[in-house]
PDB file of N, CA and C in Angstrom:
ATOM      1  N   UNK A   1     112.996  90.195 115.518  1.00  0.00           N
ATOM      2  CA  UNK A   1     113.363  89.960 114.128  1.00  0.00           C
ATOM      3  C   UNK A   1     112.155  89.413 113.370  1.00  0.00           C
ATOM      4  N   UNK A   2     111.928  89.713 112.310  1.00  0.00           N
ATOM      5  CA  UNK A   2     110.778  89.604 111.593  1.00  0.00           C
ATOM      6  C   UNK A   2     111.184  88.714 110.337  1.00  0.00           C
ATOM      7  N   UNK A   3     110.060  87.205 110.418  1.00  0.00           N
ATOM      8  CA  UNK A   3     110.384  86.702 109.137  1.00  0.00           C
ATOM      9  C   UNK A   3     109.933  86.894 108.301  1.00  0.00           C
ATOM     10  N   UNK A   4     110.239  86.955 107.076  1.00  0.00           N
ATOM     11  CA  UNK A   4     109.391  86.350 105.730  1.00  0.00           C
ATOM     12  C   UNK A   4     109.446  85.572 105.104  1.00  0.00           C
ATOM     13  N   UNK A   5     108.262  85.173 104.160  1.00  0.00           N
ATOM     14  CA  UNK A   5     108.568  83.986 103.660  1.00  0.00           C
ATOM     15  C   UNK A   5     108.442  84.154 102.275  1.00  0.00           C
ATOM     16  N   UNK A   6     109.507  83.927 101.431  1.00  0.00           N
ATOM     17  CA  UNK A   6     110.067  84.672 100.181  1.00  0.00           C
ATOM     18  C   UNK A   6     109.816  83.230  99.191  1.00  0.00           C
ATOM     19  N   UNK A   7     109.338  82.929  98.206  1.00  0.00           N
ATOM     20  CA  UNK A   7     108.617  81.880  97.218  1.00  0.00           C
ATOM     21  C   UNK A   7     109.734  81.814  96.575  1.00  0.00           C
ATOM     22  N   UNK A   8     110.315  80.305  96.240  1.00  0.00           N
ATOM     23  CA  UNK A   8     111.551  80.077  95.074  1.00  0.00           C
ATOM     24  C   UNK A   8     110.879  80.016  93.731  1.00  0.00           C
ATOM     25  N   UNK A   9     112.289  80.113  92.807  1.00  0.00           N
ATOM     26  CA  UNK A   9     111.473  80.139  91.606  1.00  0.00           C
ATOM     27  C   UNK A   9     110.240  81.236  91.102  1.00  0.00           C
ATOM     28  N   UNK A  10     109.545  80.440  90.355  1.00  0.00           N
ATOM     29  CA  UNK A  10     108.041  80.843  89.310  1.00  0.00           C
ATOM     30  C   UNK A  10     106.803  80.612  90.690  1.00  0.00           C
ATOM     31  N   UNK A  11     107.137  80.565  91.695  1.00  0.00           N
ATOM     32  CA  UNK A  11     106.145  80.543  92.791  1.00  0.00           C
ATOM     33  C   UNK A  11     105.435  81.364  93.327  1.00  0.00           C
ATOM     34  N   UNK A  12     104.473  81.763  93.851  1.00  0.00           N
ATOM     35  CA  UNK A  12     104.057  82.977  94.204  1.00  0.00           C
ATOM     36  C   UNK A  12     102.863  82.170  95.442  1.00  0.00           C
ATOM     37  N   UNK A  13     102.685  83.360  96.609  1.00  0.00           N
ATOM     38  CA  UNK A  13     102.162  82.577  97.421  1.00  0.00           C
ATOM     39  C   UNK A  13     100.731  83.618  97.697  1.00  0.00           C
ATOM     40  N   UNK A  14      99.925  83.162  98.190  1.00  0.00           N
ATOM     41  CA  UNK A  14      98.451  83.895  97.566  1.00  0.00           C
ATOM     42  C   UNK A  14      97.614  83.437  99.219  1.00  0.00           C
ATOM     43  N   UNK A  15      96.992  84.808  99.858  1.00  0.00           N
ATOM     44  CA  UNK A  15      96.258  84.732 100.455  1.00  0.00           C
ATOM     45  C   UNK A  15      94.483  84.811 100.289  1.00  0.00           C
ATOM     46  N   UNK A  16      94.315  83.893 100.731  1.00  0.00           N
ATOM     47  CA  UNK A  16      92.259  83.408  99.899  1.00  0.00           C
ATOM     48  C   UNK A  16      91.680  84.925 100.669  1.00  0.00           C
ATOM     49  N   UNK A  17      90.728  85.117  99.469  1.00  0.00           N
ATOM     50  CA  UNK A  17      89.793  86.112 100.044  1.00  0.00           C
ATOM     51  C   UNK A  17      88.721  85.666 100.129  1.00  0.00           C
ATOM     52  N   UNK A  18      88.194  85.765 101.300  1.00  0.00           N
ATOM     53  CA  UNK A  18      86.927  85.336 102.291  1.00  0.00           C
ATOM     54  C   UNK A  18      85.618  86.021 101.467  1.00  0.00           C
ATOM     55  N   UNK A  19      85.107  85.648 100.984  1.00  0.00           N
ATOM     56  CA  UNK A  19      83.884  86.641 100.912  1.00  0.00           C
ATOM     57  C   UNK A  19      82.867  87.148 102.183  1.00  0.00           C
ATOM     58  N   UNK A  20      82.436  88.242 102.597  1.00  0.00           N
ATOM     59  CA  UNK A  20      81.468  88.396 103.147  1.00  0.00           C
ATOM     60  C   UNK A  20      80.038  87.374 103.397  1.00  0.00           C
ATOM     61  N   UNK A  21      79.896  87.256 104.834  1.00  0.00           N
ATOM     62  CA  UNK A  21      78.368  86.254 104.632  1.00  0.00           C
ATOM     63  C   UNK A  21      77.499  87.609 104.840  1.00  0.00           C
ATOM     64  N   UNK A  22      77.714  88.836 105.458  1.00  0.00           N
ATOM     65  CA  UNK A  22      76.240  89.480 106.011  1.00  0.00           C
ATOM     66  C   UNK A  22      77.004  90.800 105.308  1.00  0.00           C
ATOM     67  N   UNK A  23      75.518  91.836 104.990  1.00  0.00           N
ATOM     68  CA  UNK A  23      75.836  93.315 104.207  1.00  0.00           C
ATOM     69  C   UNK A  23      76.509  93.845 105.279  1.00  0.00           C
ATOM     70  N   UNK A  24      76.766  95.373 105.028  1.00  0.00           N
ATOM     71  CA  UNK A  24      77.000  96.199 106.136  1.00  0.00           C
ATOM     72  C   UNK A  24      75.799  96.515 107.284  1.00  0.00           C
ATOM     73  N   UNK A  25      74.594  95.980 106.330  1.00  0.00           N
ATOM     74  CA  UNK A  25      73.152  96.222 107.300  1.00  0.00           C
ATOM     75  C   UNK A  25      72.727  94.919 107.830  1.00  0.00           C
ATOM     76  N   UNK A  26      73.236  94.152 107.708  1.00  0.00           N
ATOM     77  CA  UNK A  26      72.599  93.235 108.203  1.00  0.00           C
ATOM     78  C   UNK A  26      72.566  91.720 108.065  1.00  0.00           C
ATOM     79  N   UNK A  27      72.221  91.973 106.482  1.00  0.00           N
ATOM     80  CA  UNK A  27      71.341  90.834 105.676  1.00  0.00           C
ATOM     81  C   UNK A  27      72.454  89.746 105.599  1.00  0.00           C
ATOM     82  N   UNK A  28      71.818  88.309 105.882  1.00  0.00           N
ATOM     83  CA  UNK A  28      72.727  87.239 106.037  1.00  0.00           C
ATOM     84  C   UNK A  28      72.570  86.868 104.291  1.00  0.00           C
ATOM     85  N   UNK A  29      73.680  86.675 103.344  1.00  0.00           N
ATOM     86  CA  UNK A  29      74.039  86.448 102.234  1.00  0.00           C
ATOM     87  C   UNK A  29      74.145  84.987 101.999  1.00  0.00           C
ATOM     88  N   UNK A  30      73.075  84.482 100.915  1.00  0.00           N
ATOM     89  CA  UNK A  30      73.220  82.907 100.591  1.00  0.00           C
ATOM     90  C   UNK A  30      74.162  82.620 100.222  1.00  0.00           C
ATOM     91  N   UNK A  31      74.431  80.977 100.461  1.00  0.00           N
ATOM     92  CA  UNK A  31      76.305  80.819 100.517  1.00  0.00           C
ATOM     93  C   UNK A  31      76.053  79.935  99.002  1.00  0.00           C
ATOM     94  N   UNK A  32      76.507  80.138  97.706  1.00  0.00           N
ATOM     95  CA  UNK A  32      76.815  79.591  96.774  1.00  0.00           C
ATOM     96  C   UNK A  32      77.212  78.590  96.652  1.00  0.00           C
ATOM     97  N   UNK A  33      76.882  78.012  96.015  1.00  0.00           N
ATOM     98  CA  UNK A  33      78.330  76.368  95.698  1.00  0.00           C
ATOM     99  C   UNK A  33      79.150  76.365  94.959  1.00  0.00           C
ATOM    100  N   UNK A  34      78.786  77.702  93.753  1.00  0.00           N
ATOM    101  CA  UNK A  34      80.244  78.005  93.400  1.00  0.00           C
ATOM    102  C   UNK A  34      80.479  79.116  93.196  1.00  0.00           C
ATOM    103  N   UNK A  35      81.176  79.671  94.542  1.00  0.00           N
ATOM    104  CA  UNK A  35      81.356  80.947  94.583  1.00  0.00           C
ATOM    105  C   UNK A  35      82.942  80.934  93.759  1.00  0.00           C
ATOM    106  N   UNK A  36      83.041  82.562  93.866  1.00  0.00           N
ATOM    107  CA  UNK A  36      84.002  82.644  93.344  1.00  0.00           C
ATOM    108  C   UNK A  36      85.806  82.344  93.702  1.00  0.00           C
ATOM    109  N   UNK A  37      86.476  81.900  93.699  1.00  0.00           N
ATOM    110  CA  UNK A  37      87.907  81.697  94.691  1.00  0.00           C
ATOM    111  C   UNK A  37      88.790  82.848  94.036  1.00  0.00           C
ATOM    112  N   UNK A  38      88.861  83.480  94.888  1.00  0.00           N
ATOM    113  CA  UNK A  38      89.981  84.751  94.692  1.00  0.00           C
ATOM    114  C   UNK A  38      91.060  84.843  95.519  1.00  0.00           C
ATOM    115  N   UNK A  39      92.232  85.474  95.177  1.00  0.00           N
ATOM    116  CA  UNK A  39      93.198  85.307  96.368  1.00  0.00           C
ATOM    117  C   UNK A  39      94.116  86.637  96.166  1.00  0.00           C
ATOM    118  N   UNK A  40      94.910  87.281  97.230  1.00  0.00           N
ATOM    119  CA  UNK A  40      95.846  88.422  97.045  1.00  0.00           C
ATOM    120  C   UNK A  40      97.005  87.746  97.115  1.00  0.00           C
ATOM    121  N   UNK A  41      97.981  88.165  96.195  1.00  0.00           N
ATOM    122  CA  UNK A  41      99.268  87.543  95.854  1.00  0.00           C
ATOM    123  C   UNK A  41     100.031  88.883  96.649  1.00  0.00           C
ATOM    124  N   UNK A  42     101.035  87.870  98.074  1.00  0.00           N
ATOM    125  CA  UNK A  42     101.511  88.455  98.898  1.00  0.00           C
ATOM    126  C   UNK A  42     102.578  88.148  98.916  1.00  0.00           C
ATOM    127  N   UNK A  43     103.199  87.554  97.971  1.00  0.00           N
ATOM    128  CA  UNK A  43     104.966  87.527  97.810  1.00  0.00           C
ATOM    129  C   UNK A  43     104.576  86.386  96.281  1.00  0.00           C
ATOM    130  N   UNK A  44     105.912  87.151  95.787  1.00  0.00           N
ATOM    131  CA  UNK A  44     106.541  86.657  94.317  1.00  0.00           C
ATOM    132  C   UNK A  44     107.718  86.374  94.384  1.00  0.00           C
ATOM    133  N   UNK A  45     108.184  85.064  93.799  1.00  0.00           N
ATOM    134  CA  UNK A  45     109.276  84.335  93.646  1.00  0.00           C
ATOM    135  C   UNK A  45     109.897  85.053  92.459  1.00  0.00           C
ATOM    136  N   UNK A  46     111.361  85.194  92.190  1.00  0.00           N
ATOM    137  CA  UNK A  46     112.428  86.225  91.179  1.00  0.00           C
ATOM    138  C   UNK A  46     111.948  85.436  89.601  1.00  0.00           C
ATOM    139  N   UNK A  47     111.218  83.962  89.451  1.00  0.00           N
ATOM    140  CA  UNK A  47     110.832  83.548  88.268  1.00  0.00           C
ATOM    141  C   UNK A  47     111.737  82.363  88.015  1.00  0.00           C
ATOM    142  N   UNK A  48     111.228  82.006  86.887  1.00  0.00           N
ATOM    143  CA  UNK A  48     112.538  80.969  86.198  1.00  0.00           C
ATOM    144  C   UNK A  48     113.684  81.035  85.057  1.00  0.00           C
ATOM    145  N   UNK A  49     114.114  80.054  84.845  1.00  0.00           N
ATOM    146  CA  UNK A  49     115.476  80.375  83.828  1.00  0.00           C
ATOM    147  C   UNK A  49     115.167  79.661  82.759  1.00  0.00           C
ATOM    148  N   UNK A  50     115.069  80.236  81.368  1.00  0.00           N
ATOM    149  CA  UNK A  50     115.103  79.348  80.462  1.00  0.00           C
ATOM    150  C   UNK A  50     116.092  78.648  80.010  1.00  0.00           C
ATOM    151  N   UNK A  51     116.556  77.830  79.022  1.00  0.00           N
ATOM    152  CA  UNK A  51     117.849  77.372  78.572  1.00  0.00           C
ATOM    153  C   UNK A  51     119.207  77.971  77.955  1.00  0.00           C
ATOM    154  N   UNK A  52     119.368  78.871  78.132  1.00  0.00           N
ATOM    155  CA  UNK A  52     119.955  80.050  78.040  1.00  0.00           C
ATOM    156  C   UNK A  52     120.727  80.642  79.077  1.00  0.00           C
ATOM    157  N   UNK A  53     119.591  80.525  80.252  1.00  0.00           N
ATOM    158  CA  UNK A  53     120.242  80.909  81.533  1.00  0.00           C
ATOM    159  C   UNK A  53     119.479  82.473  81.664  1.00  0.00           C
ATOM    160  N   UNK A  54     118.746  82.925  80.899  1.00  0.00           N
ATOM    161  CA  UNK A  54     117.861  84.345  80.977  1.00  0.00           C
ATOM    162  C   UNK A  54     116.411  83.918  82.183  1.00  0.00           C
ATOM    163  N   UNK A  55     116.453  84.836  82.635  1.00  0.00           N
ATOM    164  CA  UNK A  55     115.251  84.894  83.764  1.00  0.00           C
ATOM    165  C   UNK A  55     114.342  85.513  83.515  1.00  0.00           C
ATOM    166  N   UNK A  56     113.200  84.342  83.208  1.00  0.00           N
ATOM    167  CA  UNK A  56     111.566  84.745  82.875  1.00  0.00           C
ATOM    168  C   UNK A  56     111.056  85.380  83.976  1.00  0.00           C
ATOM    169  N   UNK A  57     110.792  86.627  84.214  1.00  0.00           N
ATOM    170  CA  UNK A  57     110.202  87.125  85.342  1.00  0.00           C
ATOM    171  C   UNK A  57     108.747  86.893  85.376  1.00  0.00           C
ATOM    172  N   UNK A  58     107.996  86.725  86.562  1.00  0.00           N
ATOM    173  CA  UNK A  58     106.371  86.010  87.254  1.00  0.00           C
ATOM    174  C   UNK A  58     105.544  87.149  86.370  1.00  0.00           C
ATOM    175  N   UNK A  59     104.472  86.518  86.050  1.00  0.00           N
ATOM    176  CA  UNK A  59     103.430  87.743  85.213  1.00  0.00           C
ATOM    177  C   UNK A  59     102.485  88.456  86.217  1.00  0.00           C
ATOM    178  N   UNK A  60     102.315  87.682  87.595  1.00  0.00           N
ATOM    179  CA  UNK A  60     101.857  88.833  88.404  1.00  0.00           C
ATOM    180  C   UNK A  60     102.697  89.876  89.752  1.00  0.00           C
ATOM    181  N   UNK A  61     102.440  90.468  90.378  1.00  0.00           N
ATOM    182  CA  UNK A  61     103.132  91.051  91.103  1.00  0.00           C
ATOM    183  C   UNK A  61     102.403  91.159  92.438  1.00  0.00           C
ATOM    184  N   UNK A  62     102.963  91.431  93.559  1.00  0.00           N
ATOM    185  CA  UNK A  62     102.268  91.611  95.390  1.00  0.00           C
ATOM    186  C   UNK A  62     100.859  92.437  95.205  1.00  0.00           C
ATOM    187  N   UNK A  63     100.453  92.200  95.443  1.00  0.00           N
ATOM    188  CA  UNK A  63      99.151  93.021  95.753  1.00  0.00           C
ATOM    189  C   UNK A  63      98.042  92.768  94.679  1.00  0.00           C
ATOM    190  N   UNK A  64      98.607  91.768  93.209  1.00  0.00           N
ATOM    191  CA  UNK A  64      97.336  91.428  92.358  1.00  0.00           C
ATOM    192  C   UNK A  64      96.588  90.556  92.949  1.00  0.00           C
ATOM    193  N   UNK A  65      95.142  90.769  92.831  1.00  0.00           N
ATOM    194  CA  UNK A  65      94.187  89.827  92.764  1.00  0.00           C
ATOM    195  C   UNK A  65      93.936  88.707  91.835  1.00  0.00           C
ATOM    196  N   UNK A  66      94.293  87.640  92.172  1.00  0.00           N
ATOM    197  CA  UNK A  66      94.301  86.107  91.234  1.00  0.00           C
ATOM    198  C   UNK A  66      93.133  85.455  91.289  1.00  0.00           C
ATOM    199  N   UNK A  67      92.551  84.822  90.598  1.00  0.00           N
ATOM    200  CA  UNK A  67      91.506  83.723  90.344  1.00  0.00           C
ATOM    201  C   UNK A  67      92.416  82.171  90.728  1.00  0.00           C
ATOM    202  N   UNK A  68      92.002  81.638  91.368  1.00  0.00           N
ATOM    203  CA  UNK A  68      92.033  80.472  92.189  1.00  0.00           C
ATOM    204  C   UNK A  68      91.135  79.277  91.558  1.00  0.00           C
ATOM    205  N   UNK A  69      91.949  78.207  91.179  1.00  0.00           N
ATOM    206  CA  UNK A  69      91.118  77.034  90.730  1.00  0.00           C
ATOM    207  C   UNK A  69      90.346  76.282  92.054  1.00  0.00           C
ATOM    208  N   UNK A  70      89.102  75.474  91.575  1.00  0.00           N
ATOM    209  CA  UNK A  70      88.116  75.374  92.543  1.00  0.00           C
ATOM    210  C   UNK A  70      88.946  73.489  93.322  1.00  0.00           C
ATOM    211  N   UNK A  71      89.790  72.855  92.225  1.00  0.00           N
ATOM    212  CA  UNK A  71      90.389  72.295  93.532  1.00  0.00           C
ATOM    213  C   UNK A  71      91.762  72.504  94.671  1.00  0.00           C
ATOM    214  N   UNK A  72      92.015  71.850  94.806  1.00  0.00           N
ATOM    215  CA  UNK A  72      93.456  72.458  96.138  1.00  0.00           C
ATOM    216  C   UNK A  72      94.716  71.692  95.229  1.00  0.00           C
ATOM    217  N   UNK A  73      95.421  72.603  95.133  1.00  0.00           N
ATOM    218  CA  UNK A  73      96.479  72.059  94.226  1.00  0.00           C
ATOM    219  C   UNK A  73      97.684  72.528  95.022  1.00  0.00           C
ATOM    220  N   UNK A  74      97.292  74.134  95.699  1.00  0.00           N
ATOM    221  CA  UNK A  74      98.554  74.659  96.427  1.00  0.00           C
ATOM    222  C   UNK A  74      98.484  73.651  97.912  1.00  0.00           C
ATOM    223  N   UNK A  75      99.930  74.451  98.664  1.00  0.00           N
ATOM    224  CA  UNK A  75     100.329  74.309  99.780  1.00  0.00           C
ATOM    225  C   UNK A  75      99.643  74.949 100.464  1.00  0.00           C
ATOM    226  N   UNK A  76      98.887  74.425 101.840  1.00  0.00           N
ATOM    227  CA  UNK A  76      98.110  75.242 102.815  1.00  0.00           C
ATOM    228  C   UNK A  76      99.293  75.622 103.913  1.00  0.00           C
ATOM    229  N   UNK A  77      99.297  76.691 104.165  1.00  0.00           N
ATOM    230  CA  UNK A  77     100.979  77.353 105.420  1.00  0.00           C
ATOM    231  C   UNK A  77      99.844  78.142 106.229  1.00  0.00           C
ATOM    232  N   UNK A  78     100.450  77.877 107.468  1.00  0.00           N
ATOM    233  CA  UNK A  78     100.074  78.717 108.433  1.00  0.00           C
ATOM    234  C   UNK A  78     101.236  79.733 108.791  1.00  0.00           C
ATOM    235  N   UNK A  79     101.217  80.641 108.506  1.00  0.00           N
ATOM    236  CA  UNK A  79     102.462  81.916 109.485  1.00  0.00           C
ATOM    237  C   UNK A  79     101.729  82.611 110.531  1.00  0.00           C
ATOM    238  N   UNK A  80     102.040  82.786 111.450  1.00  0.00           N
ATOM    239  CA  UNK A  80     101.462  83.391 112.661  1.00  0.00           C
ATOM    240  C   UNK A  80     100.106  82.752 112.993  1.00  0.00           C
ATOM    241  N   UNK A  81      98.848  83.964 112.851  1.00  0.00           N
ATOM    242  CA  UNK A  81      97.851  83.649 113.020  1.00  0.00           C
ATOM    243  C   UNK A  81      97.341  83.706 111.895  1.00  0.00           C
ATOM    244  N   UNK A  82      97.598  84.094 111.197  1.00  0.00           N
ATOM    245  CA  UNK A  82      97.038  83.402 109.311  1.00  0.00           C
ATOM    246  C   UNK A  82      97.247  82.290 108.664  1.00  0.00           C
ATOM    247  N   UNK A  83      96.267  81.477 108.329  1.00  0.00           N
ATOM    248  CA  UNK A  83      96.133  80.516 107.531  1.00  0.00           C
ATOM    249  C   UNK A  83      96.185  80.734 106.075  1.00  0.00           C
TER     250      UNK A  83
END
């Protein structure tokens, strides 16, 4: 049986993308101090409710690429062997 892990609410849960240290040839790539933080959004929560009771649906969807603020604000989860 296979779990998932499904985000409540306006939540959405985002896997970091690693940048490359070396090309395809070789070359070891200087490590920045402020590189860029990117992440793939791998599950979306159904959104929130305004006062009304109408459901604001999330502005991104599975598979967008997000910009990531440079401190830690989210939850760090481990599932399986992914961090």
């Amino acid at each position: 049986m296979a779990r998932r892990l499904i985000p409540s609410f306006n939540r959405i849960l985002v896997e970091k993308i690693i940048p490359p240290s070396q090309t395809n040839s070789g070359i070891l790539l200087p490590k920045f101090t402020t590189q860029l933080n990117t992440g793939k959004v791998v599950a979306v929560g159904p959104g929130s409710y305004d006062r009304d009771g109408k459901l604001i649906p999330v502005s991104v969807k599975e598979g967008d690429t997000v910009l990531l603020p440079n401190y830690d604000t989210g939850t760090e989860v481990k599932l399986g062997d992914i961090k």
